[in-house]
N, C-alpha and C. Protein backbone atom coordinates (compact mmCIF):
# COMPACT_ATOMS: atom_id res chain seq x y z
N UNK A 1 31.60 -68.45 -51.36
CA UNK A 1 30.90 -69.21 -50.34
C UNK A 1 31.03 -70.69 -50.71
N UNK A 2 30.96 -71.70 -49.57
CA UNK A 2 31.28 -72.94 -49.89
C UNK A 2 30.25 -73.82 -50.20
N UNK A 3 30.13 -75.01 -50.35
CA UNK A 3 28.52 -75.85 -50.25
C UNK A 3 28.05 -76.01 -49.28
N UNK A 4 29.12 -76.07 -48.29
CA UNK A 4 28.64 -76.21 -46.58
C UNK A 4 27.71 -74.98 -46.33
N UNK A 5 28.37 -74.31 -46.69
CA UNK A 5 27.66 -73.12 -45.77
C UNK A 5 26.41 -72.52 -46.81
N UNK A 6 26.33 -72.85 -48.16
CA UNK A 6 25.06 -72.33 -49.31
C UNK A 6 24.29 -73.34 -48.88
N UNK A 7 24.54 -75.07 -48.22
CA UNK A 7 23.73 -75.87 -47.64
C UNK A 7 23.16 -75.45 -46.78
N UNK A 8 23.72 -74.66 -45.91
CA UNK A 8 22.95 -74.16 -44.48
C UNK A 8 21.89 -72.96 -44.76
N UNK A 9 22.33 -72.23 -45.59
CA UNK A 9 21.99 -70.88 -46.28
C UNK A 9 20.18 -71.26 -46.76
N UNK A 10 20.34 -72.20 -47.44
CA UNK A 10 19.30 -72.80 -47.96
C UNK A 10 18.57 -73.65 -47.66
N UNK A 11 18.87 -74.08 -46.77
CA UNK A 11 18.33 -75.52 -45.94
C UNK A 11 18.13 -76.73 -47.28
N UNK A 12 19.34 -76.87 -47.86
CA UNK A 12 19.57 -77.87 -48.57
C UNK A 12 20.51 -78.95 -48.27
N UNK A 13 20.74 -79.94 -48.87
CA UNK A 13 21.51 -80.52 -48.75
C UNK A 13 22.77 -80.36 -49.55
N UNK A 14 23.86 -80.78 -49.78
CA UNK A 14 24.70 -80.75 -50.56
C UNK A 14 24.49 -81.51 -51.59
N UNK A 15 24.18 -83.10 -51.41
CA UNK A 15 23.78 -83.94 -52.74
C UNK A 15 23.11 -83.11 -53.95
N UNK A 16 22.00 -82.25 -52.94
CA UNK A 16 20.68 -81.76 -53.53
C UNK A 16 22.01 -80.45 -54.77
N UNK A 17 22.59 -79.67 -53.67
CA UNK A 17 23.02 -78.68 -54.47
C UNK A 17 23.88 -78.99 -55.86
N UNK A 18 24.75 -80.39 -55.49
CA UNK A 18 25.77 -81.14 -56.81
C UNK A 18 24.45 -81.46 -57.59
N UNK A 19 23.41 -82.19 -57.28
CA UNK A 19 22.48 -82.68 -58.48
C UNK A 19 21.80 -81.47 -59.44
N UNK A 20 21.43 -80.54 -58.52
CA UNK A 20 21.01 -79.30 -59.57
C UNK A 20 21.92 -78.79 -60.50
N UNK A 21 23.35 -78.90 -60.11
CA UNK A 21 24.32 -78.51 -61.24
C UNK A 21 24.56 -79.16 -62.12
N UNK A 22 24.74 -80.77 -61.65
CA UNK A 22 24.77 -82.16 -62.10
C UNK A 22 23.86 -81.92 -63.46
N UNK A 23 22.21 -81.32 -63.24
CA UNK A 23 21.24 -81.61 -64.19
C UNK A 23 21.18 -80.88 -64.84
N UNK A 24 21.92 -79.92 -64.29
CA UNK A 24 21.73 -78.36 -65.81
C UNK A 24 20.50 -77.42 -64.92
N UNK A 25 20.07 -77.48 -63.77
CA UNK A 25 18.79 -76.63 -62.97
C UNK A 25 20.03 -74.99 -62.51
N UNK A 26 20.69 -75.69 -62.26
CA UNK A 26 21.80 -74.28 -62.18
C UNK A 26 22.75 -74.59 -62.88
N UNK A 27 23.49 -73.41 -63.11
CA UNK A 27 24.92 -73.03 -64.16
C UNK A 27 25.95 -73.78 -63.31
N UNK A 28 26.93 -74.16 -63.87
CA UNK A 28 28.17 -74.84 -63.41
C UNK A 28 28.53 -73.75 -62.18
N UNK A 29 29.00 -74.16 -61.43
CA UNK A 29 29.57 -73.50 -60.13
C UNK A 29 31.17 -72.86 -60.38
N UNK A 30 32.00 -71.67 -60.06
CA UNK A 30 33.17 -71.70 -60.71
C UNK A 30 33.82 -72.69 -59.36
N UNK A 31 35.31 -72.98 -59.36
CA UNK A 31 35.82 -73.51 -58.53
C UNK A 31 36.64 -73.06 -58.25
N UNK A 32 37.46 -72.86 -56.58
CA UNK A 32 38.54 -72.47 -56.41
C UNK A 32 39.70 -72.75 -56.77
N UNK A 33 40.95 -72.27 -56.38
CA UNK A 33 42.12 -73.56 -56.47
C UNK A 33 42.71 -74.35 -56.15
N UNK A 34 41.52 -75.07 -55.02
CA UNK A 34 41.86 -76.34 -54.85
C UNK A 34 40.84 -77.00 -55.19
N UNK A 35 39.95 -76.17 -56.62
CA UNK A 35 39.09 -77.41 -56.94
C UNK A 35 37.54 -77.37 -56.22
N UNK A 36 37.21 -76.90 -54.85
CA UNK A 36 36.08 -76.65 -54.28
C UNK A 36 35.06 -75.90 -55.23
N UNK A 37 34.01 -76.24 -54.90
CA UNK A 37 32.96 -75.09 -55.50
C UNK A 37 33.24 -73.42 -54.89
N UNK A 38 32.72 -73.13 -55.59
CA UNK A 38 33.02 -71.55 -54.91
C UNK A 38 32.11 -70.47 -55.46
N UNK A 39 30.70 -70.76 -54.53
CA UNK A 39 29.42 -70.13 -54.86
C UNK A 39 29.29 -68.47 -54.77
N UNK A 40 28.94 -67.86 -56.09
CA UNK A 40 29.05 -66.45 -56.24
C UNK A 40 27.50 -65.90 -56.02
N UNK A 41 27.29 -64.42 -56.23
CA UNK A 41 26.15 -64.32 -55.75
C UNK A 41 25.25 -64.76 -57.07
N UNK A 42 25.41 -64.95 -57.92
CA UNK A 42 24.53 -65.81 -59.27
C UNK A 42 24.60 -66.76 -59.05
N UNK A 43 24.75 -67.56 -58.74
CA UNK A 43 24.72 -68.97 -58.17
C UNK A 43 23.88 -68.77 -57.14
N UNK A 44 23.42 -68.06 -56.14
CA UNK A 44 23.40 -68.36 -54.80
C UNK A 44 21.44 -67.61 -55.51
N UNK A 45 21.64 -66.43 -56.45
CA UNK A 45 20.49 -66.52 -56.87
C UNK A 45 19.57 -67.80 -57.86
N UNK A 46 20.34 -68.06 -58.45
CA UNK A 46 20.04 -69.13 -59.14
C UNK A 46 19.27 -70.80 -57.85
N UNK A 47 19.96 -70.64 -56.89
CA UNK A 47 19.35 -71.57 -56.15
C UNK A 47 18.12 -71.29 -55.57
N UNK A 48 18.40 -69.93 -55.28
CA UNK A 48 16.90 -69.29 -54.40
C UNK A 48 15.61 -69.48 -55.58
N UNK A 49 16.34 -69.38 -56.68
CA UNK A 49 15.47 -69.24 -57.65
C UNK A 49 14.55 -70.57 -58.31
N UNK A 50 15.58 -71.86 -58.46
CA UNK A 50 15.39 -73.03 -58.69
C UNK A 50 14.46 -73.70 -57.30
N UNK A 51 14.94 -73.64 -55.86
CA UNK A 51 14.45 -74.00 -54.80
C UNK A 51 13.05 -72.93 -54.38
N UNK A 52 12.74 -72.19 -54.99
CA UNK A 52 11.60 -71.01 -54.57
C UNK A 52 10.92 -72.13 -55.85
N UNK A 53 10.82 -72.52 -56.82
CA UNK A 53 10.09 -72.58 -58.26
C UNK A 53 9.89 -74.30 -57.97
N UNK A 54 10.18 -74.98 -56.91
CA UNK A 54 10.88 -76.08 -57.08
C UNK A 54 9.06 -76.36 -55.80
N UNK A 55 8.95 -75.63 -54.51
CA UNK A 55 8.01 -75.50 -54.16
C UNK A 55 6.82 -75.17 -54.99
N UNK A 56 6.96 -74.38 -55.99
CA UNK A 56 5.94 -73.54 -56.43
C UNK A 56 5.36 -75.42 -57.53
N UNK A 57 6.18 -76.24 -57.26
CA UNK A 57 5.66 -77.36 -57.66
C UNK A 57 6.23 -77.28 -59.53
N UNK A 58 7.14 -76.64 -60.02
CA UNK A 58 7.88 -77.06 -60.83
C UNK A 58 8.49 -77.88 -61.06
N UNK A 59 8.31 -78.54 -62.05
CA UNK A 59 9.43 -79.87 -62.72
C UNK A 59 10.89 -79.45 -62.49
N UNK A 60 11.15 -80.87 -62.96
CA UNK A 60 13.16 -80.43 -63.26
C UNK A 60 13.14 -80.17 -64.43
N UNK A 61 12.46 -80.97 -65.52
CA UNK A 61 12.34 -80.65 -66.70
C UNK A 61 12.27 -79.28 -67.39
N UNK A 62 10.78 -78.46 -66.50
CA UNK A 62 10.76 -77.38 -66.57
C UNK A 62 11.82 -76.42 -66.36
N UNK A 63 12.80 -76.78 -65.25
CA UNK A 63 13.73 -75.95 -64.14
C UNK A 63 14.80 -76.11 -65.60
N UNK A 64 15.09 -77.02 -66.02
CA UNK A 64 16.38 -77.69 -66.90
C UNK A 64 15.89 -76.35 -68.56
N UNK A 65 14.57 -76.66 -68.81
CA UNK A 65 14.58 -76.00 -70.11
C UNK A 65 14.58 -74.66 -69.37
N UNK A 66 14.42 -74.34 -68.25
CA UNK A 66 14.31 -72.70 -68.18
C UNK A 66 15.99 -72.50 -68.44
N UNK A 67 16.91 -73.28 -67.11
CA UNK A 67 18.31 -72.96 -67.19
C UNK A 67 18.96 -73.26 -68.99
N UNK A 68 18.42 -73.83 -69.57
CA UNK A 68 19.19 -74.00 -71.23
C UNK A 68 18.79 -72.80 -71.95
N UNK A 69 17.62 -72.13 -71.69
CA UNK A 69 16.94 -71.11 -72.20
C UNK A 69 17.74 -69.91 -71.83
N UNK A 70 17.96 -69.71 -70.54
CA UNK A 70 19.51 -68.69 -69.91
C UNK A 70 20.24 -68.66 -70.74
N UNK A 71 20.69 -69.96 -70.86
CA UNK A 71 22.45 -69.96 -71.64
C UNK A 71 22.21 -69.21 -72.72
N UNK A 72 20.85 -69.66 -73.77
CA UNK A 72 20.70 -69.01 -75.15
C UNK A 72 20.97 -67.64 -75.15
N UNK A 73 20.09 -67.35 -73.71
CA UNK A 73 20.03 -65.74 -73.61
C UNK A 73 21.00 -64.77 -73.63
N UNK A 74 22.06 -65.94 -73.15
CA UNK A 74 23.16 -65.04 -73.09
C UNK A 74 24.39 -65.01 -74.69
N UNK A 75 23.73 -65.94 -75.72
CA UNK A 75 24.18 -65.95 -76.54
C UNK A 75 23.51 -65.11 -77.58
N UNK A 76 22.37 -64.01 -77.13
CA UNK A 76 21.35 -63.41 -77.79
C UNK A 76 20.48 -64.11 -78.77
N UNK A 77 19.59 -65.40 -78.55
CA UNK A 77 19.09 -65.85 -79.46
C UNK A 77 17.80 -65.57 -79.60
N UNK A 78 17.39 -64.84 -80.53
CA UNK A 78 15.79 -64.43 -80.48
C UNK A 78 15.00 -65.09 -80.05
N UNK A 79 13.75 -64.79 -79.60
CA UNK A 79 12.76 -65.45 -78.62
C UNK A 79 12.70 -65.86 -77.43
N UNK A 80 14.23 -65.75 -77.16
CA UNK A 80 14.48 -66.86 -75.66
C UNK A 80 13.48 -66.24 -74.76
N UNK A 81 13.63 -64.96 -74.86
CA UNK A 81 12.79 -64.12 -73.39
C UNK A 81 11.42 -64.47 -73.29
N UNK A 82 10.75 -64.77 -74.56
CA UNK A 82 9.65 -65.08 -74.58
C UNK A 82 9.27 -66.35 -74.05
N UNK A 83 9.97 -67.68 -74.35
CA UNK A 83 10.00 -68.77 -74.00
C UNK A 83 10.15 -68.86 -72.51
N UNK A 84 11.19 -67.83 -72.06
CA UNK A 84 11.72 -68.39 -70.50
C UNK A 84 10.46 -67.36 -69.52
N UNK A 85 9.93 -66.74 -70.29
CA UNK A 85 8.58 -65.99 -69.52
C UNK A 85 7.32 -66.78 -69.51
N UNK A 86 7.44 -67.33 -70.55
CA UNK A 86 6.18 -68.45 -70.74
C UNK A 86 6.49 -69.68 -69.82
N UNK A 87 7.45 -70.09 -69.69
CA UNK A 87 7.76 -71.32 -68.44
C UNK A 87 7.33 -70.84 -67.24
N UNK A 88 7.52 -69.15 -66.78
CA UNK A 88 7.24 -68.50 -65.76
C UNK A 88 5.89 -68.41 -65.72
N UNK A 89 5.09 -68.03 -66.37
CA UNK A 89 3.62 -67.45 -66.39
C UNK A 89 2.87 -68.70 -66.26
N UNK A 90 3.45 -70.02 -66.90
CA UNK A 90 2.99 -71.21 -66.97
C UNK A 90 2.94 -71.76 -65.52
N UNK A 91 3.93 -71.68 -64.67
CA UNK A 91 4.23 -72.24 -63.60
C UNK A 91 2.89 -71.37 -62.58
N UNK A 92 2.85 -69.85 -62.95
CA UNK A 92 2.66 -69.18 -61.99
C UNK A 92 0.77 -69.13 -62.28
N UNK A 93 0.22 -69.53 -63.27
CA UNK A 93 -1.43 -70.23 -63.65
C UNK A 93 -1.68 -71.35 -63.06
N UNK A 94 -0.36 -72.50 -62.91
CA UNK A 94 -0.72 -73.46 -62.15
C UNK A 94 -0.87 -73.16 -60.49
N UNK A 95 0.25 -72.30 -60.14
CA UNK A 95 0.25 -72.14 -58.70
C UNK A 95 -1.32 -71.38 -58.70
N UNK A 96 -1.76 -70.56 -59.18
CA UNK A 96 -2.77 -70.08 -59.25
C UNK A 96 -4.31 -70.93 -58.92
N UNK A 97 -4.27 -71.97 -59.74
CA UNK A 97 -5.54 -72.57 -59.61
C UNK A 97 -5.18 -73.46 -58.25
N UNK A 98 -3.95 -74.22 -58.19
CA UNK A 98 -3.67 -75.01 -56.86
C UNK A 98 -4.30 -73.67 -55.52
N UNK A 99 -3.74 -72.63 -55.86
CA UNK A 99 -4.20 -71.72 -54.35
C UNK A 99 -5.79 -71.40 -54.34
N UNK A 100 -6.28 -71.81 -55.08
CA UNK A 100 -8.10 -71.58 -55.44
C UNK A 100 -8.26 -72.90 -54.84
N UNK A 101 -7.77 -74.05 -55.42
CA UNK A 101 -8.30 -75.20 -55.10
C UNK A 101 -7.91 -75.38 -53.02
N UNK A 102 -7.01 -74.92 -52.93
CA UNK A 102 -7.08 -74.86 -51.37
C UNK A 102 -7.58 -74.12 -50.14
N UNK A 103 -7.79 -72.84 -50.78
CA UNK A 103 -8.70 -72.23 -50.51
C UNK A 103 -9.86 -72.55 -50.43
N UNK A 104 -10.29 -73.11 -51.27
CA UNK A 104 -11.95 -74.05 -51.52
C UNK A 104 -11.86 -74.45 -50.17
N UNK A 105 -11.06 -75.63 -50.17
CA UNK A 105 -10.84 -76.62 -48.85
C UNK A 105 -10.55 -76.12 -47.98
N UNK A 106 -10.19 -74.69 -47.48
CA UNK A 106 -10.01 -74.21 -46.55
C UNK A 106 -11.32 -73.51 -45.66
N UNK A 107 -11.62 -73.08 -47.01
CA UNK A 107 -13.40 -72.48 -46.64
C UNK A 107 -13.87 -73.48 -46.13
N UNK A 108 -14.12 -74.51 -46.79
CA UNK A 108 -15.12 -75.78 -46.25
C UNK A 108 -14.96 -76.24 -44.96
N UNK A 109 -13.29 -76.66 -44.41
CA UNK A 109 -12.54 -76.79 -43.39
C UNK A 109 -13.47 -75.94 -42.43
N UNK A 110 -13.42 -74.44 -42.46
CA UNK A 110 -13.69 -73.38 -41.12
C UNK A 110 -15.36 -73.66 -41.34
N UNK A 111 -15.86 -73.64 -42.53
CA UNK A 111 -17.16 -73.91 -42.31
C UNK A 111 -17.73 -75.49 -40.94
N UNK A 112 -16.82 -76.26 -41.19
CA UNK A 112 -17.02 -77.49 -40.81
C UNK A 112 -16.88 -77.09 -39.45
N UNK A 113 -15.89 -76.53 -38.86
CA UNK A 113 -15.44 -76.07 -37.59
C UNK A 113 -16.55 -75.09 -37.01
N UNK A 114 -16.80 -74.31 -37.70
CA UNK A 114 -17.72 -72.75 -37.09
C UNK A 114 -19.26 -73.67 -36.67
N UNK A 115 -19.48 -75.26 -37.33
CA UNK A 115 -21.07 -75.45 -37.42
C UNK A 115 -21.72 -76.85 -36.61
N UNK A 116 -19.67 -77.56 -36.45
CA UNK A 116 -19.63 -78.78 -36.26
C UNK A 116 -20.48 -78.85 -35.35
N UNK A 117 -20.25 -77.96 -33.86
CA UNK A 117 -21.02 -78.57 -32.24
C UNK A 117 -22.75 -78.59 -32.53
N UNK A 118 -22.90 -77.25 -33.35
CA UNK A 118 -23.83 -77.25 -33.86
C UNK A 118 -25.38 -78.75 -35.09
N UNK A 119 -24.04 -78.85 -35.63
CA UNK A 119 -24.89 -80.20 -36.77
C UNK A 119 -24.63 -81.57 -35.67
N UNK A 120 -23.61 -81.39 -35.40
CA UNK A 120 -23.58 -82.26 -33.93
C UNK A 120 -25.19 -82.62 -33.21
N UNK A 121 -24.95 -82.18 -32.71
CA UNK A 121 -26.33 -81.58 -31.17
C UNK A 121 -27.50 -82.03 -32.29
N UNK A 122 -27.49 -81.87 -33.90
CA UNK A 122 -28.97 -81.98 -34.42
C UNK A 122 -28.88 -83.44 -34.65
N UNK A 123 -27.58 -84.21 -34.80
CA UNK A 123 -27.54 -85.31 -34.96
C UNK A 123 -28.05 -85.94 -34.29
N UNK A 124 -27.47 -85.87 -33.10
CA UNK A 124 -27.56 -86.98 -32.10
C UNK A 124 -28.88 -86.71 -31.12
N UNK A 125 -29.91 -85.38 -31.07
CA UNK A 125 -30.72 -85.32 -31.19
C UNK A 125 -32.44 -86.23 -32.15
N UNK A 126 -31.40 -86.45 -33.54
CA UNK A 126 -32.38 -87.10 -34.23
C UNK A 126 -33.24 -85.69 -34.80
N UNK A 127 -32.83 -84.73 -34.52
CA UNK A 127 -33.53 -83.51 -35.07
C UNK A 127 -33.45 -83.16 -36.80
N UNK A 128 -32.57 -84.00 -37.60
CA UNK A 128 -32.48 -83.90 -38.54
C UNK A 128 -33.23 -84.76 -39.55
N UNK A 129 -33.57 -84.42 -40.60
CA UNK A 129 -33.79 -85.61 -41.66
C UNK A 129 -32.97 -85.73 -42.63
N UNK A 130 -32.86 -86.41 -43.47
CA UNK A 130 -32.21 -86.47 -44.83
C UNK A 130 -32.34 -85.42 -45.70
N UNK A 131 -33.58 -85.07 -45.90
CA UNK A 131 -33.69 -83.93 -46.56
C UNK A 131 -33.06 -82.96 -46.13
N UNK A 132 -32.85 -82.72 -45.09
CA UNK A 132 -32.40 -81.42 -44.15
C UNK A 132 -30.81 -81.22 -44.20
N UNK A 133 -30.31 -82.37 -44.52
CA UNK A 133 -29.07 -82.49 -44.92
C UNK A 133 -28.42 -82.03 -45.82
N UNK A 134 -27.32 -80.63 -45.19
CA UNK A 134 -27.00 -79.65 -46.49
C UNK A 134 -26.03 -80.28 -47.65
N UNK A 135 -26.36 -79.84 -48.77
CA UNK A 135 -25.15 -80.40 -49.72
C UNK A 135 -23.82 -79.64 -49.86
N UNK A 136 -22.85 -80.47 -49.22
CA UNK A 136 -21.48 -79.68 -49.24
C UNK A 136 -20.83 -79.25 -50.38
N UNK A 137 -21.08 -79.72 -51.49
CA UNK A 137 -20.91 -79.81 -52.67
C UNK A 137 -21.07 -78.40 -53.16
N UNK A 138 -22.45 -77.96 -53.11
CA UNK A 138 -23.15 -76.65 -53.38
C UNK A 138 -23.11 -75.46 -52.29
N UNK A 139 -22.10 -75.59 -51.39
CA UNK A 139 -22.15 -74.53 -50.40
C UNK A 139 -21.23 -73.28 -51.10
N UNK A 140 -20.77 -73.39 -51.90
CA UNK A 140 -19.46 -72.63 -52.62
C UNK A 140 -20.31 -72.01 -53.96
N UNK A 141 -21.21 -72.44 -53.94
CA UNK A 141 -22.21 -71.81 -54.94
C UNK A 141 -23.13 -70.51 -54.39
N UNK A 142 -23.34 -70.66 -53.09
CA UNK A 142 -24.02 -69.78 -52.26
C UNK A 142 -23.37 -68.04 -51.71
């Protein structure tokens, strides 16, 4: 497969796909014989893989020591598996608390929506006091 068409495949760009190889985030590409890239299906996983991890709000840094950690692997160097699982588990604690933390805000969001016409109407009524005024802060405690 070509870059044109692993560009389309992926909704990448091409720059994007030369710089990940460029940085070491994927393995060298083999080339045809005239020199073109010539994307195999390890490659084509390797992007899904880098561009899936890349959302998940991973570094390059991270992406770079996972792909150097590969190479080892394939040279059998003890520990690697451990290391390149720990970059994984690491990534996947962060995505973890980010989906708590939006969730939070999502709750609060529909709360705001389900009560708005409602705290509305007490507003502009004057039906409220200060005191009466819930703390948004502590609704997630309840």
């Amino acid at each position: 497969m070509n870059s044109k068409q692993v560009s389309e495949m992926f909704n990448l760009s091409i720059d994007t796909l030369r710089y990940y190889e460029k940085v070491g985030v994927i393995p060298a590409v083999t080339r045809n014989k005239q020199g073109y890239r010539d994307y195999q299906t390890s490659d084509l996983n390797w992007i899904f893989l880098v561009k899936t991890l890349r959302k998940a709000g991973m570094t390059i840094d991270s992406l770079q020591e996972f792909a150097r950690l590969a190479k080892e692997h394939e040279a059998d160097n003890p520990d690697v598996e451990k290391k390149q699982k720990q970059i994984l588990i690491d990534q996947l604690e962060q995505v973890e608390k980010k989906l708590a933390e939006i969730q939070e805000a999502r709750d609060l969001l529909a709360y705001k929506i389900e009560t708005y016409d409602e705290h509305l109407a007490k507003f502009k009524n004057g039906k409220i006091l200060e005191e009466d005024i819930e703390k948004l802060w502590e609704l997630r405690k309840n």
